[in-house]
Protein backbone atom coordinates (compact mmCIF):
# COMPACT_ATOMS: atom_id res chain seq x y z
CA UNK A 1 17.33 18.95 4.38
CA UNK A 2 15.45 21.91 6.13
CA UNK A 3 12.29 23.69 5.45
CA UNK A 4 11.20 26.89 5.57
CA UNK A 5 8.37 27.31 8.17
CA UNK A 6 6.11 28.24 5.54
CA UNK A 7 7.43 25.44 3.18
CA UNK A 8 6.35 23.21 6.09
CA UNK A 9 2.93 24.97 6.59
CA UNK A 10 2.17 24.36 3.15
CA UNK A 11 2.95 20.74 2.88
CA UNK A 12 0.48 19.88 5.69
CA UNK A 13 -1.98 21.32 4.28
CA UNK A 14 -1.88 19.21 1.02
CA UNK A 15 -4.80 16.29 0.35
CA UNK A 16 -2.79 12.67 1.26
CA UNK A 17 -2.59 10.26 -1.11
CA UNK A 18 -1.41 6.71 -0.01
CA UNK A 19 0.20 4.22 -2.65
CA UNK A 20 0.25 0.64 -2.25
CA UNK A 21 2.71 -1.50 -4.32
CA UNK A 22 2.88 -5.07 -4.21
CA UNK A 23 5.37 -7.08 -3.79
CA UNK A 24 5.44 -8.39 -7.71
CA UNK A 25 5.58 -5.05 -8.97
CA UNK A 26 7.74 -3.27 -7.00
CA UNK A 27 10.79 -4.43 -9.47
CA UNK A 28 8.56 -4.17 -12.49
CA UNK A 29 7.51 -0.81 -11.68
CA UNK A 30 8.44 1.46 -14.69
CA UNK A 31 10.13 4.78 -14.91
CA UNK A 32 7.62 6.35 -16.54
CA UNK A 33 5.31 6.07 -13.44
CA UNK A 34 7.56 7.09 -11.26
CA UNK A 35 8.66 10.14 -13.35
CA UNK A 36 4.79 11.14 -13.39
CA UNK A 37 4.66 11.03 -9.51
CA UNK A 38 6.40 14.02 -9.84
CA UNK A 39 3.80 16.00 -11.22
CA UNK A 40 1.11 14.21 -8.42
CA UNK A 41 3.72 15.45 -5.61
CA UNK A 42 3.02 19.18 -6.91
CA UNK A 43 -0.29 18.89 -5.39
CA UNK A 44 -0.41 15.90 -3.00
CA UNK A 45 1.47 14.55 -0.15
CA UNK A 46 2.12 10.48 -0.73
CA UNK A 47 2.45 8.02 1.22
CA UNK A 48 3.99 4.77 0.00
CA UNK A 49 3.24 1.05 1.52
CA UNK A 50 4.50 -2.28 -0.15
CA UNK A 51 4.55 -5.42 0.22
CA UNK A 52 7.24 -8.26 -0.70
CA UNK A 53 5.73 -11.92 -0.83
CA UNK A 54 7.67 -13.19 -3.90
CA UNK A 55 11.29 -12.38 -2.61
CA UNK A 56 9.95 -13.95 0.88
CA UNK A 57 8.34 -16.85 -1.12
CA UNK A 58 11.79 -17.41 -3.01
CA UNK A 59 13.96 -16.95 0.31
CA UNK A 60 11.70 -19.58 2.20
CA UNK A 61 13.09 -21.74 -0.88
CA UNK A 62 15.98 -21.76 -0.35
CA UNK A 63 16.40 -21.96 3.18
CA UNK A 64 13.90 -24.96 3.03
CA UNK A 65 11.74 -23.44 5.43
CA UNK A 66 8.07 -24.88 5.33
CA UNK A 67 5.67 -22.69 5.11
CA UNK A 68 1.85 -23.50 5.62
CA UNK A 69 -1.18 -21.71 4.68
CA UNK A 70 -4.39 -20.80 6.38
CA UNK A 71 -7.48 -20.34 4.35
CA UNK A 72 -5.27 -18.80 1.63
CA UNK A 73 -2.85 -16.89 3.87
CA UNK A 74 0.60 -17.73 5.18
CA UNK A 75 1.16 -19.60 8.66
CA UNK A 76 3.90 -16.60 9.94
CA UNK A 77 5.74 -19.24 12.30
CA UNK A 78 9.05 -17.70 14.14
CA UNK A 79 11.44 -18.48 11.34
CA UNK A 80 9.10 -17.11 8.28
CA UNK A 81 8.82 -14.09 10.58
CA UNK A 82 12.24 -13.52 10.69
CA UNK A 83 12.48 -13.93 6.90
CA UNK A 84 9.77 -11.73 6.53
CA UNK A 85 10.90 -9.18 8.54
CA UNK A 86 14.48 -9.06 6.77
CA UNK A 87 12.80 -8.90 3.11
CA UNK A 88 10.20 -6.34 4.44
CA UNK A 89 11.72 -4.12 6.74
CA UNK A 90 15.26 -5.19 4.83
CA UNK A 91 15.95 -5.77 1.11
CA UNK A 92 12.56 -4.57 -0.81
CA UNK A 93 11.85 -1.44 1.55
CA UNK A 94 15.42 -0.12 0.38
CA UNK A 95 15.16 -1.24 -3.27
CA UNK A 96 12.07 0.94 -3.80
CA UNK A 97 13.53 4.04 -1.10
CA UNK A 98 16.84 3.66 -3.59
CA UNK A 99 14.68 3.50 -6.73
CA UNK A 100 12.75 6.68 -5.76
CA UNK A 101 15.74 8.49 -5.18
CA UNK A 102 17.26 8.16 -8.74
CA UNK A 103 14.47 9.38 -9.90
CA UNK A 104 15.20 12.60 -7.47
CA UNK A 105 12.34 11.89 -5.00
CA UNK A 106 12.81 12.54 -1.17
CA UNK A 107 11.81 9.05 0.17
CA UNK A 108 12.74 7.86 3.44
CA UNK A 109 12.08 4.30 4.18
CA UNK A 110 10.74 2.68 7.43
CA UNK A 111 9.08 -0.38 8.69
CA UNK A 112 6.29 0.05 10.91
CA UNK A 113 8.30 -1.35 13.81
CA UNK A 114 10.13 2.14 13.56
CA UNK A 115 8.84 5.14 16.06
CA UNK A 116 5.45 2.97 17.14
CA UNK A 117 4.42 3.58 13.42
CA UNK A 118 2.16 0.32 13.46
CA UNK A 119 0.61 -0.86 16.56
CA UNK A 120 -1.09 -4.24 16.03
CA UNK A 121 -2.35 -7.15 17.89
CA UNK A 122 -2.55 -10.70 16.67
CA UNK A 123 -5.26 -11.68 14.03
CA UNK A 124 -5.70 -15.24 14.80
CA UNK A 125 -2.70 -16.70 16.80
CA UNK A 126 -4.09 -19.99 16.96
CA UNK A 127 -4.26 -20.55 12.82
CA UNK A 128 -1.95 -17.83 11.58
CA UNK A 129 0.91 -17.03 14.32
CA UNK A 130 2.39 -13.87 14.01
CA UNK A 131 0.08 -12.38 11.69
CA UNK A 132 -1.43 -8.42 12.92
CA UNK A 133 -4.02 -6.66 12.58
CA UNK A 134 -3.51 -2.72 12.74
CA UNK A 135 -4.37 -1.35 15.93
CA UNK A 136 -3.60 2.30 15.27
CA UNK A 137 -0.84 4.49 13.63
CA UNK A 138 1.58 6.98 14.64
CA UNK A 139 0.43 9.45 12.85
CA UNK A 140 2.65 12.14 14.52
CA UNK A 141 5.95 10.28 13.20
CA UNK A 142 4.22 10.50 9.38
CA UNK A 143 3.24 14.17 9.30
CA UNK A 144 6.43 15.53 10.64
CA UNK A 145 7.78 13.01 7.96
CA UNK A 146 5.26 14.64 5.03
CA UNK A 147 6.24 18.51 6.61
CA UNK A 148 9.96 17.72 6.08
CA UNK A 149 9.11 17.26 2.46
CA UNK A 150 10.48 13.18 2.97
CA UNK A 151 7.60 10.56 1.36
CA UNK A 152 7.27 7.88 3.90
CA UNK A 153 7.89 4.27 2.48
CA UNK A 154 6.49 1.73 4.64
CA UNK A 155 7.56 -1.66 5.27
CA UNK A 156 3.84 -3.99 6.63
CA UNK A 157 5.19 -4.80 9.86
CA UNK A 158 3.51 -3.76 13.39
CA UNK A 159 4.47 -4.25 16.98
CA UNK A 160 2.16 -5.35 20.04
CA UNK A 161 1.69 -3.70 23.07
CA UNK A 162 4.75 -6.04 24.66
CA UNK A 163 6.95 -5.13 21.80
CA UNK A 164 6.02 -8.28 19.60
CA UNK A 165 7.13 -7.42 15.77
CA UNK A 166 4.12 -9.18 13.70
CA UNK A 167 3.87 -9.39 9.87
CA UNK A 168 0.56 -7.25 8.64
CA UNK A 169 -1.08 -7.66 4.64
CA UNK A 170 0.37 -4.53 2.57
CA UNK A 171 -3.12 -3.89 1.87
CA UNK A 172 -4.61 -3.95 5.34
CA UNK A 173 -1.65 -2.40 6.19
CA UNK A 174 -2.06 0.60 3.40
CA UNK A 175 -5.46 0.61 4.37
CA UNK A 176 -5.32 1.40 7.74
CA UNK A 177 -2.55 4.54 7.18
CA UNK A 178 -5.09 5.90 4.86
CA UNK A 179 -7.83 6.11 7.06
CA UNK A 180 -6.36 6.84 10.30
CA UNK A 181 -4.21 9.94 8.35
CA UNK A 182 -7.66 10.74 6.79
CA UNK A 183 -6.10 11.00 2.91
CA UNK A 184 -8.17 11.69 0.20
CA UNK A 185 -7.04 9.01 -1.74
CA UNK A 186 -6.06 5.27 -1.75
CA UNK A 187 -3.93 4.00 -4.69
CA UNK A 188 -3.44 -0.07 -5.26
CA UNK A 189 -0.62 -0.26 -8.26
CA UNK A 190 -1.01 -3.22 -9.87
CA UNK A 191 0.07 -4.88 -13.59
CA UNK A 192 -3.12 -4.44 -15.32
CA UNK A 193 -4.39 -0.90 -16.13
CA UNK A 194 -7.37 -1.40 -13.50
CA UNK A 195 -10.48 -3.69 -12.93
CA UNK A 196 -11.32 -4.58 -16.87
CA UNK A 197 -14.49 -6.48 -18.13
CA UNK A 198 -14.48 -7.38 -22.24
CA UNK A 199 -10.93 -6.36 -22.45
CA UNK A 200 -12.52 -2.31 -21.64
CA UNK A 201 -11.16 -0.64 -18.53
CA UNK A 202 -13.75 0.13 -15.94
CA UNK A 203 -12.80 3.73 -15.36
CA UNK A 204 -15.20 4.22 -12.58
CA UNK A 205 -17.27 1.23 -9.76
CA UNK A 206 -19.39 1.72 -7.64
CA UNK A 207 -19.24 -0.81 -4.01
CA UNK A 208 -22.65 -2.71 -5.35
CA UNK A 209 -21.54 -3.50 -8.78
CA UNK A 210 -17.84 -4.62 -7.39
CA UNK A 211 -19.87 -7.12 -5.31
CA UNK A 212 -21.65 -8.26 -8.84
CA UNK A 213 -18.33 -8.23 -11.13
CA UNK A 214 -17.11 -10.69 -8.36
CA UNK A 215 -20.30 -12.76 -8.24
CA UNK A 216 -19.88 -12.95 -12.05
CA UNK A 217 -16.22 -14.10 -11.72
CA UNK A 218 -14.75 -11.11 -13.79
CA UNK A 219 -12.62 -9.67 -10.79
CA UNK A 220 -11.02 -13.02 -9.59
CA UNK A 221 -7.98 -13.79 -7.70
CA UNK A 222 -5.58 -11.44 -6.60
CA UNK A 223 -7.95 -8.49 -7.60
CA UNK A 224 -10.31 -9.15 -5.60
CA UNK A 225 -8.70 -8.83 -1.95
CA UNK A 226 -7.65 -5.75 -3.54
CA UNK A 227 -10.79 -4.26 -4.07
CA UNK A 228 -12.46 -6.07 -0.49
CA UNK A 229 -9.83 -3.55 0.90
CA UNK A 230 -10.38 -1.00 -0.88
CA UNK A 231 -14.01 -1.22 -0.02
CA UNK A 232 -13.40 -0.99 3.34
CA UNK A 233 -11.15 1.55 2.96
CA UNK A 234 -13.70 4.13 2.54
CA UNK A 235 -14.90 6.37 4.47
CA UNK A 236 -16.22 9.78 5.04
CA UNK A 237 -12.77 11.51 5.01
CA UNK A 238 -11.19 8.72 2.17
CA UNK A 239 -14.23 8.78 -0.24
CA UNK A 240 -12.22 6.96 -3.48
CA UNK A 241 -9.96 4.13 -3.94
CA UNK A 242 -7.50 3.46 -7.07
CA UNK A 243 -6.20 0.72 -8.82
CA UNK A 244 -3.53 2.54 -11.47
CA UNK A 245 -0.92 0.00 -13.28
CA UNK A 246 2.70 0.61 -12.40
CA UNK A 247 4.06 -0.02 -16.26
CA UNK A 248 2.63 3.66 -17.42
CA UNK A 249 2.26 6.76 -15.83
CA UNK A 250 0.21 7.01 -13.17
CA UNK A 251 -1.61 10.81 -14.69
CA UNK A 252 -2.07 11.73 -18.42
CA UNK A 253 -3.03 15.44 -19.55
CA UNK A 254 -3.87 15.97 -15.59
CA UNK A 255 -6.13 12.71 -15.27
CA UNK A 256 -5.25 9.86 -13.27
CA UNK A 257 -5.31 6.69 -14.98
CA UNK A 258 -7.26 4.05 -14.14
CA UNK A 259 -10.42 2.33 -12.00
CA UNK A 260 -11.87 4.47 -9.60
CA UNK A 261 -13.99 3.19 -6.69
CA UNK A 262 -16.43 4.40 -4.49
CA UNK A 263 -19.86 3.40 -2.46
CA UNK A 264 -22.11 5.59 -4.37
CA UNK A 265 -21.00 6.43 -7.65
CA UNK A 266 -22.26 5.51 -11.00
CA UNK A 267 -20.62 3.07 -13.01
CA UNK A 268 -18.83 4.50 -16.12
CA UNK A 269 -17.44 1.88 -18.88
């Protein structure tokens, strides 16, 4: 596909939005969602990240390979990072590219191995092997990605300085791409409709009463690594995180759906 060099001119100039999927939803996400990216794309580039740890969970299985954890995260040993490395960068980065294209979306799917995309360095060798942190991102490789009208899908995986592949948290992962591409807009897709307390969606959370609905135990679990990151996502140039639920659309009648956070906002119930 070629672009026009004004076509191209005016996709780098739109805001960035990255998405992050998780690995739970990324076969649960519905068409309806991705039918209503279409009308985001009209005014936003996107960026897509996901992650994968059920299908590497349920290939560890059955290979019987152990796999030990760390204060709540996976020991990446050799053999889990190969397995994680061939679900990543392998099987779930082309079932969501291929899902995105039947829907008629340009995706183009990648693992940050690809082009330098992710440069990382280990996180704690000693306890978690080859786990990464994000050192910085190639964020050449995504913009003449975004001005050849392709949406990025990105695989967590980073390589070292010695050309070390090591296995990086979709969120960190999603995290880092967002702020080092300066979008305007993180988005965690999840399978709830956002951060709810009494049943009523939380449409908009401020960082000090995040810290108190997780002192109170109402964001527990897997929500609230979500929203750590999303906390520390922010930034001067990324000033609002969301967490949208991948069984609806993701925008009604213009508005996106869902709990929007930020460090200085008001809370709106």
């Amino acid at each position: 596909m070629t672009m026009s060099k004004s076509m191209q001119a005016t996709a780098h100039k739109k805001p960035l939005v990255v998405i992050k999927l998780g690995g739970s939803m990324l076969k649960q996400l519905s068409d309806a969602f991705i039918e209503s990216l279409k009308e985001l794309m009209e005014s936003k580039n996107i960026i897509f990240v996901h992650g994968g740890g059920p299908e590497i969970n349920e290939m560890l299985e059955k290979l019987q390979i152990k796999s030990d954890f760390y204060e709540g995260q996976r020991k990446t040993t050799a053999e889990v990072l190969e397995i994680a490395e061939m679900v990543l960068a392998g099987k779930m980065n082309k079932f969501l590219t291929t899902k995105l294209q039947k829907h008629h979306i340009n995706a183009l799917g990648l693992s940050g191995c690809d082009g330098q995309l992710i440069q990382a360095s280990f996180l704690n060798e000693k306890d978690l092997g080859f786990v990464g942190k994000v050192d910085d991102v190639n964020i050449s490789l995504l913009h003449a990605l975004l001005d050849l009208a392709y949406i990025p899908v990105v695989a967590p995986l980073g390589k070292t300085n010695d050309g070390q592949t090591l296995n990086i948290n979709a969120d960190v992962c999603a995290a880092a791409i967002a702020e080092k591409m300066q979008a305007e807009q993180l988005i965690f897709v999840t399978n709830v409709p956002g951060i709810l307390k009494d049943g009523v969606l939380i449409e908009e959370a401020s960082e000090n009463f995040i810290y108190e609905l997780i002192d109170k135990g109402i964001i527990y679990g897997g929500m609230i690594p979500k929203v750590k990151s999303a906390l520390q996502a922010l930034s001067n140039s990324l000033k609002e995180v969301m967490i949208v639920s991948g069984n609806n659309p993701i925008i009604h009648n213009g508005k996106m759906l869902g709990t929007k956070i930020s460090k200085k906002q008001e809370v709106v119930v």
